[in-house]
PDB file of N, CA and C in Angstrom:
ATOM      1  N   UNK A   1     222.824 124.301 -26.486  1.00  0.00           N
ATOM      2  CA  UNK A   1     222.151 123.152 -25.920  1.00  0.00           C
ATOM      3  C   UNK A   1     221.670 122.277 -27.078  1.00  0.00           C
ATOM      4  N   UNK A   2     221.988 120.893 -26.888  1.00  0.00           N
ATOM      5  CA  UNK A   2     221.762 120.151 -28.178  1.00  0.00           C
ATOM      6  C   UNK A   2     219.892 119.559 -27.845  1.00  0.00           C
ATOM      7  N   UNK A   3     219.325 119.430 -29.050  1.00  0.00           N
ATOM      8  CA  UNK A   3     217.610 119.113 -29.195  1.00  0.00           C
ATOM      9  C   UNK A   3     217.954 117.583 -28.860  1.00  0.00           C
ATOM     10  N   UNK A   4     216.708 117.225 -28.405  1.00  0.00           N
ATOM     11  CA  UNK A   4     216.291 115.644 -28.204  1.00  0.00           C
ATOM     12  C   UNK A   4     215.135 115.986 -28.609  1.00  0.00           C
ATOM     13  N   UNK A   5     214.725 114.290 -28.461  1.00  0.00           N
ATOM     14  CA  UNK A   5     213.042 113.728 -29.078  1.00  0.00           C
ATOM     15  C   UNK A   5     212.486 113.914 -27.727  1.00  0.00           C
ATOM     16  N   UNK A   6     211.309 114.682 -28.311  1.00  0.00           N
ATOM     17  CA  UNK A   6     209.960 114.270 -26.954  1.00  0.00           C
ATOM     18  C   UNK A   6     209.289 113.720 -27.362  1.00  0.00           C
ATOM     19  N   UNK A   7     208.651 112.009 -27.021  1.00  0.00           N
ATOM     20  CA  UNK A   7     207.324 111.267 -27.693  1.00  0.00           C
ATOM     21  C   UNK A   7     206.878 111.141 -26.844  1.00  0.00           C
ATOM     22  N   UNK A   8     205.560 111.448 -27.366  1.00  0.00           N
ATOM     23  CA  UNK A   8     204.156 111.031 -26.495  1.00  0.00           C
ATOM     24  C   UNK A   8     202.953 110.878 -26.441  1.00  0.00           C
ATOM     25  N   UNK A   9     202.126 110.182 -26.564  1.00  0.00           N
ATOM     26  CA  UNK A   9     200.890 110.008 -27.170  1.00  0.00           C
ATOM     27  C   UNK A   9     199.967 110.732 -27.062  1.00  0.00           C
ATOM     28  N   UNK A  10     199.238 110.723 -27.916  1.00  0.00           N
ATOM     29  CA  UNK A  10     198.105 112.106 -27.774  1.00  0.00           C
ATOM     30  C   UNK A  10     196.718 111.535 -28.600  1.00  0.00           C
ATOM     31  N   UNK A  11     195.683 111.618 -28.030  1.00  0.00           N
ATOM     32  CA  UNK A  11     194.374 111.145 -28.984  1.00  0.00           C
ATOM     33  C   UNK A  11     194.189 111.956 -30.197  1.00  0.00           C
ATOM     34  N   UNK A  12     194.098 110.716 -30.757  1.00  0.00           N
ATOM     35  CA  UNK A  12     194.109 110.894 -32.826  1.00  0.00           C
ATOM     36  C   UNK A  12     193.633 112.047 -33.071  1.00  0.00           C
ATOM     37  N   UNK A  13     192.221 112.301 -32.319  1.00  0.00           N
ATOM     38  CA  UNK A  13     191.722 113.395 -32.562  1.00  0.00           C
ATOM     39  C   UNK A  13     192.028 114.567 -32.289  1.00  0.00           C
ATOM     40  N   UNK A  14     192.671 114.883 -30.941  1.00  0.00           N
ATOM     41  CA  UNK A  14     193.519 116.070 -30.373  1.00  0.00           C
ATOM     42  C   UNK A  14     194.413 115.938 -31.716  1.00  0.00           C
ATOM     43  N   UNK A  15     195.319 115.152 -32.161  1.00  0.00           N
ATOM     44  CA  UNK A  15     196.202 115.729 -32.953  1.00  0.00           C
ATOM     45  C   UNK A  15     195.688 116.461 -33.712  1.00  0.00           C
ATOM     46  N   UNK A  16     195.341 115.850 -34.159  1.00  0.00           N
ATOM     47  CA  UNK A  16     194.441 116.398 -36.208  1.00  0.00           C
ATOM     48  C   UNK A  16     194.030 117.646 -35.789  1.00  0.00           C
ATOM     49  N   UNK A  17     193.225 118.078 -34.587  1.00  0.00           N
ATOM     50  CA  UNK A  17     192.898 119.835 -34.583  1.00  0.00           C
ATOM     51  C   UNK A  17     193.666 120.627 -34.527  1.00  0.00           C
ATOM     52  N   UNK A  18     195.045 119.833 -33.259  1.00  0.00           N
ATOM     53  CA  UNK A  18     196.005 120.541 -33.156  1.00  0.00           C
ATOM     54  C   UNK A  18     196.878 121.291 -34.149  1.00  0.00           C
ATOM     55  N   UNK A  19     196.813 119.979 -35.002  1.00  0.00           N
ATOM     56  CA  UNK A  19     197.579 120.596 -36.499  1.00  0.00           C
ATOM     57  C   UNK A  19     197.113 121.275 -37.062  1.00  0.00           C
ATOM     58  N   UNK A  20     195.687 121.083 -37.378  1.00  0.00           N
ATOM     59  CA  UNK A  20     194.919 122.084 -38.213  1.00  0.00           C
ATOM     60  C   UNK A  20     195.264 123.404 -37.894  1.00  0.00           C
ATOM     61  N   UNK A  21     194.707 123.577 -36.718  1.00  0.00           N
ATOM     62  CA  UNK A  21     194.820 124.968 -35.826  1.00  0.00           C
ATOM     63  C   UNK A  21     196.378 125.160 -36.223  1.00  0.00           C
ATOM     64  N   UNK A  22     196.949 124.872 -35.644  1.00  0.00           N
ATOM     65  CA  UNK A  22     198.595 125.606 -35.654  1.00  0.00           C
ATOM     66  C   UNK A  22     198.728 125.502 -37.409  1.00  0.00           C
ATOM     67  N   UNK A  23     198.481 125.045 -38.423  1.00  0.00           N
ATOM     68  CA  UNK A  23     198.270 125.283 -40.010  1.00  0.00           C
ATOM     69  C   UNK A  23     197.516 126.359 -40.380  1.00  0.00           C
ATOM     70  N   UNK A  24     196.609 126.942 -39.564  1.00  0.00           N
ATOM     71  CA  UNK A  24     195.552 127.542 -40.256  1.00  0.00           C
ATOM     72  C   UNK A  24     196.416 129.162 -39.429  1.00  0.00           C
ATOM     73  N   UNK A  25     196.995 128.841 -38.355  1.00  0.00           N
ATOM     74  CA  UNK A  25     197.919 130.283 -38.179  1.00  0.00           C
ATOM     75  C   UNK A  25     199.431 129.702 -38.073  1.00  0.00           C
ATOM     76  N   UNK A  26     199.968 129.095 -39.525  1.00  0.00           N
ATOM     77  CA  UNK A  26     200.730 129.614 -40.090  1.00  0.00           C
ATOM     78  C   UNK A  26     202.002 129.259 -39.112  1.00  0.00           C
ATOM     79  N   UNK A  27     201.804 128.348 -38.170  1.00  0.00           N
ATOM     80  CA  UNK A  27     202.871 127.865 -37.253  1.00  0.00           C
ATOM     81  C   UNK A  27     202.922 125.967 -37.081  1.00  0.00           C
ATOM     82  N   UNK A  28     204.333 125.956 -37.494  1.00  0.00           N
ATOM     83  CA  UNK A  28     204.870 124.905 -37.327  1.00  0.00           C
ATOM     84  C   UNK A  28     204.331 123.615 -35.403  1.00  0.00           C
ATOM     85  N   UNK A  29     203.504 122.547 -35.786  1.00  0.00           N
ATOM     86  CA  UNK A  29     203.181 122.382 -34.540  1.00  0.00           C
ATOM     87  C   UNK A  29     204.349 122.476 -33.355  1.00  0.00           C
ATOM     88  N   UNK A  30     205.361 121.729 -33.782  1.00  0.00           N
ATOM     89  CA  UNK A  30     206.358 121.556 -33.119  1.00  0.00           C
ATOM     90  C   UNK A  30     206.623 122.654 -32.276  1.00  0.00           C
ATOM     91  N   UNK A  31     207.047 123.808 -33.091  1.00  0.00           N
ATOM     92  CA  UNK A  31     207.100 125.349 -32.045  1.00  0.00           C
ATOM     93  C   UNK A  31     206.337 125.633 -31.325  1.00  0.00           C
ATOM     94  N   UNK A  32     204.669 125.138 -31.719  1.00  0.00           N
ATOM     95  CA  UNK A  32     203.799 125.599 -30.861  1.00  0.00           C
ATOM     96  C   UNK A  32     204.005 125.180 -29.172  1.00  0.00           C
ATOM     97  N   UNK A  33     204.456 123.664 -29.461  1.00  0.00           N
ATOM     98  CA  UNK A  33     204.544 122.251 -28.441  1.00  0.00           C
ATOM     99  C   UNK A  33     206.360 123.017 -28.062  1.00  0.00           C
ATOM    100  N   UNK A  34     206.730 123.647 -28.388  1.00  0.00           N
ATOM    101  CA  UNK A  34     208.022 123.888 -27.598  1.00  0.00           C
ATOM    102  C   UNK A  34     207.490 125.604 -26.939  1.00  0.00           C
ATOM    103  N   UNK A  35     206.767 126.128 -27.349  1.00  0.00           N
ATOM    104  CA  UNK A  35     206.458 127.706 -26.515  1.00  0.00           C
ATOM    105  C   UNK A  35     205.742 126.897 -25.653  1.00  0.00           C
ATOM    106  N   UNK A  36     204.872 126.191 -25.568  1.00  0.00           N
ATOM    107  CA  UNK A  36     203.929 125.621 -24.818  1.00  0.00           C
ATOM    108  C   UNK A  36     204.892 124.880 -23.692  1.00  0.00           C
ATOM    109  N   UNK A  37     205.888 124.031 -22.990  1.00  0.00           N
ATOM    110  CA  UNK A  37     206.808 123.693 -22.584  1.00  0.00           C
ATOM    111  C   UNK A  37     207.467 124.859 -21.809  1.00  0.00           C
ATOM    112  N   UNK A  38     208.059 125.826 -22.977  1.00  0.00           N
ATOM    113  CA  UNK A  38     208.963 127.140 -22.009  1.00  0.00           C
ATOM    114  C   UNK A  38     208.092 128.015 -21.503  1.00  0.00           C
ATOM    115  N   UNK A  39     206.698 128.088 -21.911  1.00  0.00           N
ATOM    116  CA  UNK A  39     205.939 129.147 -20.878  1.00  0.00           C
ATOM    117  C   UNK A  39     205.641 128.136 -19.656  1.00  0.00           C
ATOM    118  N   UNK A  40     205.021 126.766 -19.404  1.00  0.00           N
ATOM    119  CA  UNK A  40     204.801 125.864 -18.542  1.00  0.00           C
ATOM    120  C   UNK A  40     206.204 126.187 -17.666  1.00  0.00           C
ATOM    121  N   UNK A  41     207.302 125.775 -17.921  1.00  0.00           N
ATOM    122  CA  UNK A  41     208.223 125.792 -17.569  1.00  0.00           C
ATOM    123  C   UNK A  41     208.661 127.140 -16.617  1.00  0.00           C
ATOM    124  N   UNK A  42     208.626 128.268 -17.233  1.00  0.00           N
ATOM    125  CA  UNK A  42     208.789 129.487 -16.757  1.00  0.00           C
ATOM    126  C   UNK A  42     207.678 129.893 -15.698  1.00  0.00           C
ATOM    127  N   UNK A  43     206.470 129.589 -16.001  1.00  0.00           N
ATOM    128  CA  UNK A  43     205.242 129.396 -15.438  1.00  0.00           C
ATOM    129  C   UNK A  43     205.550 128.714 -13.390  1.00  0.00           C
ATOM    130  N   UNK A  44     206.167 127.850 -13.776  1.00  0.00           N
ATOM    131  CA  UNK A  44     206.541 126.689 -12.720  1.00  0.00           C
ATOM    132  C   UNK A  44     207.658 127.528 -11.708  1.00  0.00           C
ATOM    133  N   UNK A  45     208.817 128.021 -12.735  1.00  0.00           N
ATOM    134  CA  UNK A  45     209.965 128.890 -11.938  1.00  0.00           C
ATOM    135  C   UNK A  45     209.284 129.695 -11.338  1.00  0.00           C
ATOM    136  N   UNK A  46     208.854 130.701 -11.723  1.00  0.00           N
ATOM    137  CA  UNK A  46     208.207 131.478 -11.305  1.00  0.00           C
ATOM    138  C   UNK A  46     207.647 131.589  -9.754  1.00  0.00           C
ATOM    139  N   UNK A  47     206.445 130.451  -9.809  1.00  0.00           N
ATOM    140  CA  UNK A  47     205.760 129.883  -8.669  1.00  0.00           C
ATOM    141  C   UNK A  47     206.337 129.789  -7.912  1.00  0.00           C
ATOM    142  N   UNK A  48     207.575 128.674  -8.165  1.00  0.00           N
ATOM    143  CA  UNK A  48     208.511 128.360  -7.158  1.00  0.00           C
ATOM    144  C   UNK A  48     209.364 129.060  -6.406  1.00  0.00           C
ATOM    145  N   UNK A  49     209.847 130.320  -6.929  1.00  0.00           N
ATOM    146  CA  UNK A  49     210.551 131.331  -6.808  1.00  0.00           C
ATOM    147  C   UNK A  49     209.566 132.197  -5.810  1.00  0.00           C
ATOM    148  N   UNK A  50     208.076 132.624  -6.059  1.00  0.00           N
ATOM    149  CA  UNK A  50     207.258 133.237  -5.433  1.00  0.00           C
ATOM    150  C   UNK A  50     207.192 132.582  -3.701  1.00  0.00           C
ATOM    151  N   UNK A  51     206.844 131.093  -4.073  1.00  0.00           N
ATOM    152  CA  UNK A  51     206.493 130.301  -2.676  1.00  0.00           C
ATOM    153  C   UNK A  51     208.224 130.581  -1.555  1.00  0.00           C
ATOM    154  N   UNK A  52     209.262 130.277  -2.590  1.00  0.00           N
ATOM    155  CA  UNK A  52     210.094 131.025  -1.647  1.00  0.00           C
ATOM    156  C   UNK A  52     210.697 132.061  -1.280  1.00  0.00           C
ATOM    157  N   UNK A  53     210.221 132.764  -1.630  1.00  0.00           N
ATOM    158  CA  UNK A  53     210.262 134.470  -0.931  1.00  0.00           C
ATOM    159  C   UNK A  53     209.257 134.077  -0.339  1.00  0.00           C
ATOM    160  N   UNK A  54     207.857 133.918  -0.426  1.00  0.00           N
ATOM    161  CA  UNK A  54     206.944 133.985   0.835  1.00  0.00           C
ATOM    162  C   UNK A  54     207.471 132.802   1.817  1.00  0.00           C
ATOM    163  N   UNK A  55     208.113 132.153   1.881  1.00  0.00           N
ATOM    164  CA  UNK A  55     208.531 131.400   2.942  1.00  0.00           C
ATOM    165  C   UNK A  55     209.933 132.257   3.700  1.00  0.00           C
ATOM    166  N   UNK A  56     210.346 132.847   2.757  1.00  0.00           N
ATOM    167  CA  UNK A  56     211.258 133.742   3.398  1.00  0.00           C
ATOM    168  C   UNK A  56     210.743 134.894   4.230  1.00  0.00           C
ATOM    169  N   UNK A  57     210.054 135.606   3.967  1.00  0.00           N
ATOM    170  CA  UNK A  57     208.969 136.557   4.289  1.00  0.00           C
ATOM    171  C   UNK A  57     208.483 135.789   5.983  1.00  0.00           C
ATOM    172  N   UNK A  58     207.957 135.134   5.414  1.00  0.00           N
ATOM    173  CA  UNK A  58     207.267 134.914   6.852  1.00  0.00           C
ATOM    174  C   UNK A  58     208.424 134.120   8.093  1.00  0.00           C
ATOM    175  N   UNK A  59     209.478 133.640   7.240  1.00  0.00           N
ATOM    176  CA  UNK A  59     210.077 133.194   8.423  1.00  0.00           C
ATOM    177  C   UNK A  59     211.005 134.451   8.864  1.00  0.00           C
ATOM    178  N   UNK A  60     211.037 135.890   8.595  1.00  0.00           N
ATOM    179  CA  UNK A  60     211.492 136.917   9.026  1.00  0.00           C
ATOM    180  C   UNK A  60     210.744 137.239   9.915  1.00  0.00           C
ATOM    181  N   UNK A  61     209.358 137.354   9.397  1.00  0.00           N
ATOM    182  CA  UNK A  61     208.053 137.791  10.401  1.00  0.00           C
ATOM    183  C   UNK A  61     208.447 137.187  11.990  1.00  0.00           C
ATOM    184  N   UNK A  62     208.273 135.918  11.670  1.00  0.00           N
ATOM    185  CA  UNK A  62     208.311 135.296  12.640  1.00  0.00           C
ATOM    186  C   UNK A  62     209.433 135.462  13.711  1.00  0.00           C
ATOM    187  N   UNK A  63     210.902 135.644  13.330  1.00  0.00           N
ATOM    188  CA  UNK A  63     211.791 135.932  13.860  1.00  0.00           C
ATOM    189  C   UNK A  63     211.650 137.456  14.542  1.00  0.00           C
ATOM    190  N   UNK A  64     210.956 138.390  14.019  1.00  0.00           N
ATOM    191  CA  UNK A  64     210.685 139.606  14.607  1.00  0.00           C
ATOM    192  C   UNK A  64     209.769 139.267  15.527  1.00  0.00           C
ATOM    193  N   UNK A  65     208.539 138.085  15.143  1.00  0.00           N
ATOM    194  CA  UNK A  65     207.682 138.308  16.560  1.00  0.00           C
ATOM    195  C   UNK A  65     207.978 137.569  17.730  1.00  0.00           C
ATOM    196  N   UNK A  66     209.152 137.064  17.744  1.00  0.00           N
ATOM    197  CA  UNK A  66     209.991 136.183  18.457  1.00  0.00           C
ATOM    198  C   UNK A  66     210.832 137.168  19.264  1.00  0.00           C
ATOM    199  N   UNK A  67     211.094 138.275  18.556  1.00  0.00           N
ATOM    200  CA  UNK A  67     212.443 138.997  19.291  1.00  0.00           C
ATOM    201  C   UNK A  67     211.895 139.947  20.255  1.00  0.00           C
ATOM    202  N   UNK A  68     212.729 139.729  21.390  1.00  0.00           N
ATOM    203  CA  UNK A  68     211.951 140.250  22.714  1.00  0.00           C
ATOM    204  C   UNK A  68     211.760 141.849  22.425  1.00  0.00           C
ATOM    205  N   UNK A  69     212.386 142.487  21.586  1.00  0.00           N
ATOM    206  CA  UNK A  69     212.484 143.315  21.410  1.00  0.00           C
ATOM    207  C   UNK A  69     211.536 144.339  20.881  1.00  0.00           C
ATOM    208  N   UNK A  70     210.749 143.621  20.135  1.00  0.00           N
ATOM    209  CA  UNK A  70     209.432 143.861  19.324  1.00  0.00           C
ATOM    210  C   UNK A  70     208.286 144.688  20.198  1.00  0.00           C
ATOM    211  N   UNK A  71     208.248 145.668  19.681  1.00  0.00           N
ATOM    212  CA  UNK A  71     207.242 146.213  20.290  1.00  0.00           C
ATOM    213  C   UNK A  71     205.761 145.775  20.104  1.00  0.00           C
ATOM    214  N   UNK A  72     204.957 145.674  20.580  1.00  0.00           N
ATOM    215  CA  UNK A  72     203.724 144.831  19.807  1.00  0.00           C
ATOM    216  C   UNK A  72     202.374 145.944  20.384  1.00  0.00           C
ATOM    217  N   UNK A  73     201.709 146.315  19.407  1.00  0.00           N
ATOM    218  CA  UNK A  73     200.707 147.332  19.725  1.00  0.00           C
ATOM    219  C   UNK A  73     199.102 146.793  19.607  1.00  0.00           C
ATOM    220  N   UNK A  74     198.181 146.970  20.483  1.00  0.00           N
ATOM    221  CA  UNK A  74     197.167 146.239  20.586  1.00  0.00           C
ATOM    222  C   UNK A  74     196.291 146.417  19.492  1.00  0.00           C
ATOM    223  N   UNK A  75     195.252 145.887  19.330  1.00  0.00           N
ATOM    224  CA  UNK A  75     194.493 145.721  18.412  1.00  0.00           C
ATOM    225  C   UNK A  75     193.793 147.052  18.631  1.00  0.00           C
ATOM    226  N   UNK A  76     192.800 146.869  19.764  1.00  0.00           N
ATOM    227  CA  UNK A  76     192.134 148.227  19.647  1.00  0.00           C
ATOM    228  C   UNK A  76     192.702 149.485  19.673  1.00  0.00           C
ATOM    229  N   UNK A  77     193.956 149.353  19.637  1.00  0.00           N
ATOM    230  CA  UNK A  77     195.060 150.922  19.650  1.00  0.00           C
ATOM    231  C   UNK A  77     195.048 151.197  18.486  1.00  0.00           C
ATOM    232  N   UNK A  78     195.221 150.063  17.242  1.00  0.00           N
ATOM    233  CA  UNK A  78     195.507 150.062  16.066  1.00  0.00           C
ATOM    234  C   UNK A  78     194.259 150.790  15.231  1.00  0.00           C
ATOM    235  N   UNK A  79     193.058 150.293  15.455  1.00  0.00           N
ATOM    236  CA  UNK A  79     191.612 150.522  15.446  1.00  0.00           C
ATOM    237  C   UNK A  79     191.522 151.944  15.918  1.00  0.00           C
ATOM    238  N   UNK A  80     191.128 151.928  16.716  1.00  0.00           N
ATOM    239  CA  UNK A  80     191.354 154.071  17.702  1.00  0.00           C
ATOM    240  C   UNK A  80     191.885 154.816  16.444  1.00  0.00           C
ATOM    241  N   UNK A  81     193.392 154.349  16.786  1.00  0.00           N
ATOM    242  CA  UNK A  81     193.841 155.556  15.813  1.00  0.00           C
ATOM    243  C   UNK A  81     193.778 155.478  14.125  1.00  0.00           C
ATOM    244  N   UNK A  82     193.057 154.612  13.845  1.00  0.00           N
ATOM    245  CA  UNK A  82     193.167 154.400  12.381  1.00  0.00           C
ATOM    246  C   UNK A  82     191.808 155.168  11.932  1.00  0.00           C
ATOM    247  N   UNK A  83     190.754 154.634  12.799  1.00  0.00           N
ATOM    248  CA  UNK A  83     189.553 155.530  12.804  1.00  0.00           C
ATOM    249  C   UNK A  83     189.761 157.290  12.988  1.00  0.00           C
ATOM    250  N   UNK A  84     190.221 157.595  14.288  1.00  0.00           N
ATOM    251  CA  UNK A  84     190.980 158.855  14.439  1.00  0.00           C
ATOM    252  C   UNK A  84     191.570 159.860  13.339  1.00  0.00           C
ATOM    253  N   UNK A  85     192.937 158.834  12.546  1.00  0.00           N
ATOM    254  CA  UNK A  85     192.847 159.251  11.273  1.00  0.00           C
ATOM    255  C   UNK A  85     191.970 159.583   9.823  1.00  0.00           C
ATOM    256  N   UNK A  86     191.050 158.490   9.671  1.00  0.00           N
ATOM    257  CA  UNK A  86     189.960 158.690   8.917  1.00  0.00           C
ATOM    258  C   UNK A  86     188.617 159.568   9.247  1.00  0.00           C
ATOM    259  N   UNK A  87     188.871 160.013  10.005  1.00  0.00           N
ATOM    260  CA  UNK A  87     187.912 160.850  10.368  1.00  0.00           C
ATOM    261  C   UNK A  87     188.930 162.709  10.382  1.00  0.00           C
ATOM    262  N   UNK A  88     189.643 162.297  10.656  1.00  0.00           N
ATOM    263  CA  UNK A  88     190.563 163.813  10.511  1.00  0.00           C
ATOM    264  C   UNK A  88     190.397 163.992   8.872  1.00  0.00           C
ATOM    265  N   UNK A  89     190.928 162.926   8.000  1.00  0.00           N
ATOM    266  CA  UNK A  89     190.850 163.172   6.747  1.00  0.00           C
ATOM    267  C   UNK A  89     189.647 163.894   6.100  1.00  0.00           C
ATOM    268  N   UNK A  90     188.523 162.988   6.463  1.00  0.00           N
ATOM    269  CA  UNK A  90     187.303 163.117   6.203  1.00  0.00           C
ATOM    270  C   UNK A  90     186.792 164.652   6.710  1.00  0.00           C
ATOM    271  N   UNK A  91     186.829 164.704   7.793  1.00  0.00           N
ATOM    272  CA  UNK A  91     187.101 166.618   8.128  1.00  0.00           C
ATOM    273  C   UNK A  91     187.741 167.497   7.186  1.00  0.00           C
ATOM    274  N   UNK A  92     188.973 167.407   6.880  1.00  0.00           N
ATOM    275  CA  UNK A  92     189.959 167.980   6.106  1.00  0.00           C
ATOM    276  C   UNK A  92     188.701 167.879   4.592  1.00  0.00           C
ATOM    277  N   UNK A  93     188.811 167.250   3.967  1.00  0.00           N
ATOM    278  CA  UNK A  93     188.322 167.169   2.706  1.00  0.00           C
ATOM    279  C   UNK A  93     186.917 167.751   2.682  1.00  0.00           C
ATOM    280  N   UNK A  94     186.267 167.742   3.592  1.00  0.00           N
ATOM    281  CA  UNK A  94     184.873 168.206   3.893  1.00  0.00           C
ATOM    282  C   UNK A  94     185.561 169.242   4.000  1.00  0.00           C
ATOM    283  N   UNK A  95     185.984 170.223   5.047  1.00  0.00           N
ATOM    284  CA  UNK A  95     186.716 171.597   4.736  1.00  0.00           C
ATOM    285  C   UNK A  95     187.148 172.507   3.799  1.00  0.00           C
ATOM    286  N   UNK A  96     187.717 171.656   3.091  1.00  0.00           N
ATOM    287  CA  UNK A  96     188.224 171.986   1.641  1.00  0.00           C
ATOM    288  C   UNK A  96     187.634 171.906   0.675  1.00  0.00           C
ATOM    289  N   UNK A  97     185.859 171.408   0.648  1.00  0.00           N
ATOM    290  CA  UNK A  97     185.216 171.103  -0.126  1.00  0.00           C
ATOM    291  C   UNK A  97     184.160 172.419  -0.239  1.00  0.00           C
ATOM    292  N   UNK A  98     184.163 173.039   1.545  1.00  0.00           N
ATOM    293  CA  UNK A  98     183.546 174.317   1.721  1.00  0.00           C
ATOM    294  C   UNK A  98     181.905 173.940   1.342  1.00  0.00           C
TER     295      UNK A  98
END
């Protein structure tokens, strides 16, 4: 991939630290201003990549809660036995704790 120019203005003063700083560890600004770019960059894919799997995700969801087929279990059933379970556990470990 061939380099181009990036220009762009920056206050006098931002520069001058900028340089300093990237001088005082020993790095060329330029590289700094190009890692700075490919992490932004990668940063961005990323996101974008995330938002669509979760758009994928949920438009599966949705297609399952659409399909007549779907079994759908009530709230307080879900509740009952989840409690039910945590309390068996809680027995068990108390048991075993003697």
């Amino acid at each position: 991939m061939a380099d181009t120019n990036f220009t762009f203005r920056v206050d006098e003063d931002l520069k001058a630290e900028f340089t300093r700083a990237a001088k005082a560890n020993d790095r060329p600004a330029s590289i700094l201003l190009r890692d700075f770019m490919r992490d932004y960059v990668n940063r961005n894919r990323e996101a974008l990549e995330y938002d669509a799997w979760v758009d994928a995700e949920l438009e599966q969801r949705l297609r399952e809660a659409d399909d007549p087929a779907t079994k759908w279990i009530p709230h307080e059933q879900v509740v009952a036995e989840t409690r039910a379970l945590i309390e068996r556990i809680a027995a068990e470990k108390k048991r075993r704790a003697g």
